[in-house]
Structures are given as structure tokens and as C-alpha cells.
PDB file of N, CA and C in Angstrom:
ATOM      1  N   UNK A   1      -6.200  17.495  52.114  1.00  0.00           N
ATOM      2  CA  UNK A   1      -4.783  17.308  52.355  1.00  0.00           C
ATOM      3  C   UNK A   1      -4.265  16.026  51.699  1.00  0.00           C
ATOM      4  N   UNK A   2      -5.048  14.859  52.057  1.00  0.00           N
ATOM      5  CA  UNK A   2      -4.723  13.629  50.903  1.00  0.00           C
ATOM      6  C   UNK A   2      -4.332  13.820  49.571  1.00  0.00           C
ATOM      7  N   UNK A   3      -5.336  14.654  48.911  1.00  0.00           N
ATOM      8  CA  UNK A   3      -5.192  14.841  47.565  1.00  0.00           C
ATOM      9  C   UNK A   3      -4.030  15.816  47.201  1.00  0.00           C
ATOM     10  N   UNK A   4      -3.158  16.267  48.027  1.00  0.00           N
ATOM     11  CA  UNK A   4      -2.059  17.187  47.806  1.00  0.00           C
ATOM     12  C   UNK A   4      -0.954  15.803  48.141  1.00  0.00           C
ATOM     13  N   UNK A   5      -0.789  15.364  49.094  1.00  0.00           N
ATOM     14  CA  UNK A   5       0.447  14.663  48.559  1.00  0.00           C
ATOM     15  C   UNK A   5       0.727  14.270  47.295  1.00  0.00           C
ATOM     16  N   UNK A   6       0.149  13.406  46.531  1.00  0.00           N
ATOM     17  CA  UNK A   6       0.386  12.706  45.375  1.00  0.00           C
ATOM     18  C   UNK A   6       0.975  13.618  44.578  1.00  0.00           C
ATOM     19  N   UNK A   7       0.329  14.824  44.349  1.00  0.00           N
ATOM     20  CA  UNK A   7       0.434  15.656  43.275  1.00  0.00           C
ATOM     21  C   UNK A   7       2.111  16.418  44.110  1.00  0.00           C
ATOM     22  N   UNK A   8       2.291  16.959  45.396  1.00  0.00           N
ATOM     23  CA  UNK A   8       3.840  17.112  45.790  1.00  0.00           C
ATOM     24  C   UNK A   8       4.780  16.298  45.223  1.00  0.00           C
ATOM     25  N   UNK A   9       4.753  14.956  45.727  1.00  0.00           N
ATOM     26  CA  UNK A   9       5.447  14.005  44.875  1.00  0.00           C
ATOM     27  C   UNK A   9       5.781  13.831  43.653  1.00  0.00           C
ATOM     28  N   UNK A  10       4.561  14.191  42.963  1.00  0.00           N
ATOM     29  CA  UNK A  10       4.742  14.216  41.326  1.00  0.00           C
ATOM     30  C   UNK A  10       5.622  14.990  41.195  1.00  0.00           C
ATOM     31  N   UNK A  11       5.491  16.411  41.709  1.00  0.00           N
ATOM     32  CA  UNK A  11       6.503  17.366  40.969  1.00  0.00           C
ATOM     33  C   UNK A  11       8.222  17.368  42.091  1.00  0.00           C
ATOM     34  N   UNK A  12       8.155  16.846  43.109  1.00  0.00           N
ATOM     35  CA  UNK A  12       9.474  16.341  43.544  1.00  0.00           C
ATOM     36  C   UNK A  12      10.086  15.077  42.533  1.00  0.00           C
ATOM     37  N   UNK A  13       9.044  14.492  42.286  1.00  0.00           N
ATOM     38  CA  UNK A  13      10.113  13.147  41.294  1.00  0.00           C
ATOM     39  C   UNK A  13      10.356  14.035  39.814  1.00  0.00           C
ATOM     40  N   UNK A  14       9.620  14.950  39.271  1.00  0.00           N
ATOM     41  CA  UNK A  14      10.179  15.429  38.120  1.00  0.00           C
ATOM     42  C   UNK A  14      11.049  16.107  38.334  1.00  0.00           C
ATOM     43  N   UNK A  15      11.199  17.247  39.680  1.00  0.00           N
ATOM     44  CA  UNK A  15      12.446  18.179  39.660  1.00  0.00           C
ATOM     45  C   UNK A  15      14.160  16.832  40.149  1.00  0.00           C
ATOM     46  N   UNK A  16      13.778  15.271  40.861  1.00  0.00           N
ATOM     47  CA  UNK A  16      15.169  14.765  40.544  1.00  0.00           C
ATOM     48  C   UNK A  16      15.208  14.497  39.473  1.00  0.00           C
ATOM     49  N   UNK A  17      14.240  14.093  38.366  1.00  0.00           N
ATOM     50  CA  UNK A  17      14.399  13.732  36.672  1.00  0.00           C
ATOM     51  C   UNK A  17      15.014  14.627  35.972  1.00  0.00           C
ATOM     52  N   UNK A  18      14.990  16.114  36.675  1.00  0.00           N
ATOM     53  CA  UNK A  18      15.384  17.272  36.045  1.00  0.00           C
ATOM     54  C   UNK A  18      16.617  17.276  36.215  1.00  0.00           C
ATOM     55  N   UNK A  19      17.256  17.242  37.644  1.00  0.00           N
ATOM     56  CA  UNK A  19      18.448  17.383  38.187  1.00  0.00           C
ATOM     57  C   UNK A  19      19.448  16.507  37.205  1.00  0.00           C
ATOM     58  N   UNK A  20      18.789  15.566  37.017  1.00  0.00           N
ATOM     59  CA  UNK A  20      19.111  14.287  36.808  1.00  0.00           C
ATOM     60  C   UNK A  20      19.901  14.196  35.162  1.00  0.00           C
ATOM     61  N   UNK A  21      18.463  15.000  34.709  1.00  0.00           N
ATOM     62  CA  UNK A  21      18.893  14.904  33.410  1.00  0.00           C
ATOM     63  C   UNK A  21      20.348  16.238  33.187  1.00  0.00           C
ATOM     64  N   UNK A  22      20.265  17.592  33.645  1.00  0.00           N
ATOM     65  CA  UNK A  22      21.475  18.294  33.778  1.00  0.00           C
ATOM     66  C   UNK A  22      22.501  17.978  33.954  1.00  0.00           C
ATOM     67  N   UNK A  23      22.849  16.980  35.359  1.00  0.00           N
ATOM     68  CA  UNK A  23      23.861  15.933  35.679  1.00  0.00           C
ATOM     69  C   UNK A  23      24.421  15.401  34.110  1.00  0.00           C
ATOM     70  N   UNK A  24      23.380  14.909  34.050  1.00  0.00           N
ATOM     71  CA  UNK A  24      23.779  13.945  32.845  1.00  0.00           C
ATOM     72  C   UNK A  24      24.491  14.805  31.359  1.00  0.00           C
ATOM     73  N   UNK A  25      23.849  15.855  31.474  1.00  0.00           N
ATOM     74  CA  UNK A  25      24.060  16.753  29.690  1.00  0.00           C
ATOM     75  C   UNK A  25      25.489  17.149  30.094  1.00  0.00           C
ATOM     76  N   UNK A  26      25.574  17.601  31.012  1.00  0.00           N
ATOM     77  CA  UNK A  26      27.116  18.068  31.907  1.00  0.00           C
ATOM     78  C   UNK A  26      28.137  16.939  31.951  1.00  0.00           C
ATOM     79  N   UNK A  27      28.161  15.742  32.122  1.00  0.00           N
ATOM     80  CA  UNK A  27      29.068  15.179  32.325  1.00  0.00           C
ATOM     81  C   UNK A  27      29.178  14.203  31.199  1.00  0.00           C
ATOM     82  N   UNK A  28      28.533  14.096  30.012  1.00  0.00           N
ATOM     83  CA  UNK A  28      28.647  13.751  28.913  1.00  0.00           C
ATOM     84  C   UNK A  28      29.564  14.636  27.902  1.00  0.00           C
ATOM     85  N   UNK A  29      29.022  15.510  28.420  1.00  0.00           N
ATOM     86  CA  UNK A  29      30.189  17.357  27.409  1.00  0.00           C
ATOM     87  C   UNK A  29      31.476  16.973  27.834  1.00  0.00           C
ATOM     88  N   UNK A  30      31.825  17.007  29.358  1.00  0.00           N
ATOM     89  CA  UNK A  30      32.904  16.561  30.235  1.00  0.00           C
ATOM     90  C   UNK A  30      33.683  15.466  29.193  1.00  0.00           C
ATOM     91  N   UNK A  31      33.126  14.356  29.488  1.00  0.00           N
ATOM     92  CA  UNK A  31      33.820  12.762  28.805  1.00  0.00           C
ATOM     93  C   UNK A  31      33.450  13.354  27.433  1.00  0.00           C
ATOM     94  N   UNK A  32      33.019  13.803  26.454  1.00  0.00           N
ATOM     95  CA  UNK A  32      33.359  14.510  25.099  1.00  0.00           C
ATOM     96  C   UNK A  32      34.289  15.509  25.119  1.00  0.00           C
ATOM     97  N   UNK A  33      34.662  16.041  25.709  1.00  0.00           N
ATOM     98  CA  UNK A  33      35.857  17.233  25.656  1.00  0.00           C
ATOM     99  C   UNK A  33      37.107  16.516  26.028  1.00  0.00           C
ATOM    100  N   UNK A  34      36.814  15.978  26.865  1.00  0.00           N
ATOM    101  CA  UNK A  34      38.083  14.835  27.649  1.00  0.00           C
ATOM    102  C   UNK A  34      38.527  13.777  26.460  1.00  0.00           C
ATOM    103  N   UNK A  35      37.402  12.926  25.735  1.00  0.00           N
ATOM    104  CA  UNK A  35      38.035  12.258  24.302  1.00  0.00           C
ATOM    105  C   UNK A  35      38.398  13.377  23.281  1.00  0.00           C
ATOM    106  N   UNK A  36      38.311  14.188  23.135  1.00  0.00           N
ATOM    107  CA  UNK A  36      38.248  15.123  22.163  1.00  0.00           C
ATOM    108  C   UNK A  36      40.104  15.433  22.271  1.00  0.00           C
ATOM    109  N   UNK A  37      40.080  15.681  23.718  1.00  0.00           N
ATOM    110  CA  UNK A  37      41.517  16.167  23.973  1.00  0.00           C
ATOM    111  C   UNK A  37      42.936  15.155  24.117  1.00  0.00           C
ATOM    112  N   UNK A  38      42.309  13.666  23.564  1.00  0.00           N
ATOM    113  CA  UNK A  38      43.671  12.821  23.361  1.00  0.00           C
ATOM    114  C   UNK A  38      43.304  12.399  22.160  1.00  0.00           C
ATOM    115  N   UNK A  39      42.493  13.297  20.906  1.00  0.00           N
ATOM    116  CA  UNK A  39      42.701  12.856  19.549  1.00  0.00           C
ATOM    117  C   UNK A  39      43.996  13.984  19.562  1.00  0.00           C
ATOM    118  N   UNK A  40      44.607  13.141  18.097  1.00  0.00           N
ATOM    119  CA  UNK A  40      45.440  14.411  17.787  1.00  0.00           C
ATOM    120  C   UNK A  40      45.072  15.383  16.959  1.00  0.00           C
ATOM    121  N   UNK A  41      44.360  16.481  17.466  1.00  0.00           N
ATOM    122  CA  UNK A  41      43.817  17.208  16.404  1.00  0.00           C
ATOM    123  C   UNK A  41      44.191  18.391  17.026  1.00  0.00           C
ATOM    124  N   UNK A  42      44.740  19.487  15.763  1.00  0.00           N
ATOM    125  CA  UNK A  42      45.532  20.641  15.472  1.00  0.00           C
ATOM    126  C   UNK A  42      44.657  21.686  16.720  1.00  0.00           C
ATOM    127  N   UNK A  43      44.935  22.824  16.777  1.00  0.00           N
ATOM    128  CA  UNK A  43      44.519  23.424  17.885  1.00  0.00           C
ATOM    129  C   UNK A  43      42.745  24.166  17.520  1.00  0.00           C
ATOM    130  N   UNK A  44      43.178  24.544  16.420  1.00  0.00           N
ATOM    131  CA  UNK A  44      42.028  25.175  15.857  1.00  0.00           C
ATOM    132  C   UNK A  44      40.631  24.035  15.531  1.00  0.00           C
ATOM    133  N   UNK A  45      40.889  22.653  14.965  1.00  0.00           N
ATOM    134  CA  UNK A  45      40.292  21.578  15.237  1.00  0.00           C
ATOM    135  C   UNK A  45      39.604  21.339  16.651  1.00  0.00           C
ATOM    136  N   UNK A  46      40.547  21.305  17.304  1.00  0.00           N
ATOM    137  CA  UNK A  46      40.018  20.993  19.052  1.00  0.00           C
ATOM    138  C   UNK A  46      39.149  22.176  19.196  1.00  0.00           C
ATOM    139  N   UNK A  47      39.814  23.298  19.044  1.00  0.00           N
ATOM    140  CA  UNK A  47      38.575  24.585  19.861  1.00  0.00           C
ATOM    141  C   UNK A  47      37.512  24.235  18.916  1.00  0.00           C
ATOM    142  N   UNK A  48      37.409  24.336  18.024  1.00  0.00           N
ATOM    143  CA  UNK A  48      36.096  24.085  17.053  1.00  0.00           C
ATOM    144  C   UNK A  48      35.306  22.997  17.572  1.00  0.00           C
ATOM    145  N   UNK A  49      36.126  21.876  17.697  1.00  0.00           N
ATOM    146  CA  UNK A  49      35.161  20.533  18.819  1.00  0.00           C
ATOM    147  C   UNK A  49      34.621  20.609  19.621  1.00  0.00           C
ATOM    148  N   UNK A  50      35.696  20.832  20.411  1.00  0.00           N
ATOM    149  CA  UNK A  50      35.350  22.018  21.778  1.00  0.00           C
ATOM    150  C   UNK A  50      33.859  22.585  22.064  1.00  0.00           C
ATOM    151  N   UNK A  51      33.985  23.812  21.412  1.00  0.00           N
ATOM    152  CA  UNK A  51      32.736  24.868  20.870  1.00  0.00           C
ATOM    153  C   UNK A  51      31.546  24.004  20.526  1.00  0.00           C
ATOM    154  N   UNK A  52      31.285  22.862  19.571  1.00  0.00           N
ATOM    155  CA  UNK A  52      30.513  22.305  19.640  1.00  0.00           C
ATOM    156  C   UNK A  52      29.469  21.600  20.505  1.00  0.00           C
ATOM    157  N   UNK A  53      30.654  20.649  21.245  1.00  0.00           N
ATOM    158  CA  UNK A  53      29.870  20.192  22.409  1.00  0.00           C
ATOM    159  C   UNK A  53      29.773  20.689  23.593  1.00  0.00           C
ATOM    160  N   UNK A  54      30.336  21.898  24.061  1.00  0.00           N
ATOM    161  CA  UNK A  54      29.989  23.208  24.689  1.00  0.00           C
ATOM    162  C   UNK A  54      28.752  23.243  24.240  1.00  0.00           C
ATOM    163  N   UNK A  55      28.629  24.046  23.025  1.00  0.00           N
ATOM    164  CA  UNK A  55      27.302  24.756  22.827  1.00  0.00           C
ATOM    165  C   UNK A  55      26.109  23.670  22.881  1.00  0.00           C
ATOM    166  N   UNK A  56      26.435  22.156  22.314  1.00  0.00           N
ATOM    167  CA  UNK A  56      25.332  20.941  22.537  1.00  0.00           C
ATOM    168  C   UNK A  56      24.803  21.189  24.134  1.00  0.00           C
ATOM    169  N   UNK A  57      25.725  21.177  24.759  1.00  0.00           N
ATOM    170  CA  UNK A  57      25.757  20.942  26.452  1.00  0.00           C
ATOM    171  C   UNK A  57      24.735  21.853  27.301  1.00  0.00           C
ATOM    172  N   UNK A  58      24.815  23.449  26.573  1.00  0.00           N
ATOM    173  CA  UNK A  58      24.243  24.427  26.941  1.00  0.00           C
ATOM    174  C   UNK A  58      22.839  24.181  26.195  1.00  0.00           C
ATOM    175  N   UNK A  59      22.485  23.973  25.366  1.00  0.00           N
ATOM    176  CA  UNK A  59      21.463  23.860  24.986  1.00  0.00           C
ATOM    177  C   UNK A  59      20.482  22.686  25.509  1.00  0.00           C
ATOM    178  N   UNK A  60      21.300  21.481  25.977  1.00  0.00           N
ATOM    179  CA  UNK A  60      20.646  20.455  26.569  1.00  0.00           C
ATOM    180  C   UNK A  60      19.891  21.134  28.085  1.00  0.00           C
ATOM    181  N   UNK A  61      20.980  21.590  28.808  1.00  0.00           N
ATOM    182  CA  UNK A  61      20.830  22.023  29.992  1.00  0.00           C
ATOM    183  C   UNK A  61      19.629  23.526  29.933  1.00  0.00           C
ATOM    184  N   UNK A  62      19.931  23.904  28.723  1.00  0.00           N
ATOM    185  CA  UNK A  62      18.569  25.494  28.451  1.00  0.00           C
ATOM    186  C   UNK A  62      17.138  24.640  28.344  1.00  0.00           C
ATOM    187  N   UNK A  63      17.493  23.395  27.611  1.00  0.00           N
ATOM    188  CA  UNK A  63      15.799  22.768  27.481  1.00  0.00           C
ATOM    189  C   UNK A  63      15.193  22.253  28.845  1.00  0.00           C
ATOM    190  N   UNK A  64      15.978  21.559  29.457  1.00  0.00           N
ATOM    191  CA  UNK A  64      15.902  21.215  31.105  1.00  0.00           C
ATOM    192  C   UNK A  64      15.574  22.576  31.538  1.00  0.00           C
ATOM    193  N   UNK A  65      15.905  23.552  31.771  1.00  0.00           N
ATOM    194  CA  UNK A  65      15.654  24.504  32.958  1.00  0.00           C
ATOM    195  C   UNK A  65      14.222  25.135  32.433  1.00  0.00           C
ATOM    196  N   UNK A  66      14.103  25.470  30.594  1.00  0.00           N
ATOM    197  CA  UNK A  66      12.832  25.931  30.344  1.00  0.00           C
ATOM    198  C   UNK A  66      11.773  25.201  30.637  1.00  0.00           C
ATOM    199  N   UNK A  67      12.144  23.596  30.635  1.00  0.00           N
ATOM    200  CA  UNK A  67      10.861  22.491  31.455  1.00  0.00           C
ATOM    201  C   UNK A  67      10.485  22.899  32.725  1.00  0.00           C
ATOM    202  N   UNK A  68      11.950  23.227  33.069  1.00  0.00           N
ATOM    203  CA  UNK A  68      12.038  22.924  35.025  1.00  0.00           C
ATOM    204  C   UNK A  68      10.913  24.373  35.152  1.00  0.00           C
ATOM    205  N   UNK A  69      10.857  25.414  34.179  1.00  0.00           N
ATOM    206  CA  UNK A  69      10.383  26.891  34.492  1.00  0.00           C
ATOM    207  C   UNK A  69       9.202  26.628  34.438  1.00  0.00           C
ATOM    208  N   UNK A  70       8.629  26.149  33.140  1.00  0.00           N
ATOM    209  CA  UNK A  70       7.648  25.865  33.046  1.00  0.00           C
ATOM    210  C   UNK A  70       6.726  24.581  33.892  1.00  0.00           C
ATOM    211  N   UNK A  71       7.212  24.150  34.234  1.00  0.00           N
ATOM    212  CA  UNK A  71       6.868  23.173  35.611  1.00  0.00           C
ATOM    213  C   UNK A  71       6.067  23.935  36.602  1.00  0.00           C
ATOM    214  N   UNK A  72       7.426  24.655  37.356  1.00  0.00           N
ATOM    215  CA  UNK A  72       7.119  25.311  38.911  1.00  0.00           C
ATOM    216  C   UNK A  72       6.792  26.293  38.498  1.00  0.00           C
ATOM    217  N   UNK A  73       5.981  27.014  37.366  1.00  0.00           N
ATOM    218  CA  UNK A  73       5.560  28.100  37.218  1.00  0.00           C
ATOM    219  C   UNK A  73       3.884  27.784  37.189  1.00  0.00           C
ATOM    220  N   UNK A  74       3.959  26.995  37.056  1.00  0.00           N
ATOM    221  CA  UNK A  74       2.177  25.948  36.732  1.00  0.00           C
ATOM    222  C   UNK A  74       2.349  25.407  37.930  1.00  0.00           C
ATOM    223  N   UNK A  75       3.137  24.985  38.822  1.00  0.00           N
ATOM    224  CA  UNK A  75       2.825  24.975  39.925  1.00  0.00           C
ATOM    225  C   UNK A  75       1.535  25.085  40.403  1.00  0.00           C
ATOM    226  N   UNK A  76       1.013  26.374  40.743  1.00  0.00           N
ATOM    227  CA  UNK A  76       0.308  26.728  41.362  1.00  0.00           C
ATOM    228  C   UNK A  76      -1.303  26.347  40.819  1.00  0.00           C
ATOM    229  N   UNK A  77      -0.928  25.564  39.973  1.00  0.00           N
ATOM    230  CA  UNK A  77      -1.860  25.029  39.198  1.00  0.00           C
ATOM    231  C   UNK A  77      -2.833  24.137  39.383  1.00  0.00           C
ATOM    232  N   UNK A  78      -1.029  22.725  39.779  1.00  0.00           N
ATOM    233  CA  UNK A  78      -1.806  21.876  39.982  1.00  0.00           C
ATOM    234  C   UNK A  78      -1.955  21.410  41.237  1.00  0.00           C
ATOM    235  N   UNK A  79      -1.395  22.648  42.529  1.00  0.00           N
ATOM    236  CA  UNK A  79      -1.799  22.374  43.711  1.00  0.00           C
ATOM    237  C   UNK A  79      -3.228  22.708  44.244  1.00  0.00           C
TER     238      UNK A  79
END
């Protein structure tokens, strides 16, 4: 039973690193869309910006969750 805490812990401090890091890819897109939207740039400009750091955002957050999968899927691994 000793030897199971440590290793619980381990993977509780990576899933807030995880959280953590999503938080973060999310509210960076946020404050990039938000500067994006007091340049003056034409409409088709903005959606194109837009679209960009959208799609950056989603992809940050796809690499996080394929970690997070691959994590608790090995789980059972290293309990």
C-alpha cells in the first residue's frame, strides 16, 4: 500500500499539469482573438486570424488530451 501512494500522486500532479496546460491553450486563443478584434482588419482578414488561432488552440488542447489518454490508459500499468 506504501508503494501505491507515490505513484497516485504522480499521476494526480500530471492530470493538474494537464488541466493546467488546457486552461492555458484556451485562454491564450481567448486574449489572441480578443487582440485580433481591436486591430483594424477587414472582415475576411479577421475570420482568417480568427481560424488560425482557433485551429492553433484545438490542436494544443488535442496534444494535451492524447497525453492525458495515453497517461490513464497505462494507468493500469503503473499501479
Amino acid at each position: 500500500m506504501a508503494t501505491l501512494l507515490p505513484k497516485v500522486l504522480e499521476i494526480e500532479r500530471r492530470q493538474l499539469d494537464d488541466y493546467a496546460r488546457i486552461d492555458y491553450a484556451i485562454t491564450k486563443g481567448e486574449d489572441e482573438i480578443a487582440a485580433l478584434e481591436e486591430l483594424c482588419l477587414g472582415p475576411n482578414e479577421l475570420q482568417r486570424e480568427t481560424s488560425v488561432v482557433r485551429d492553433r488552440t484545438v490542436l494544443a488542447v488535442r496534444e494535451v488530451r492524447n497525453n492525458m489518454a495515453n497517461l490513464y490508459g497505462s494507468v493500469h500499468v503503473l499501479l
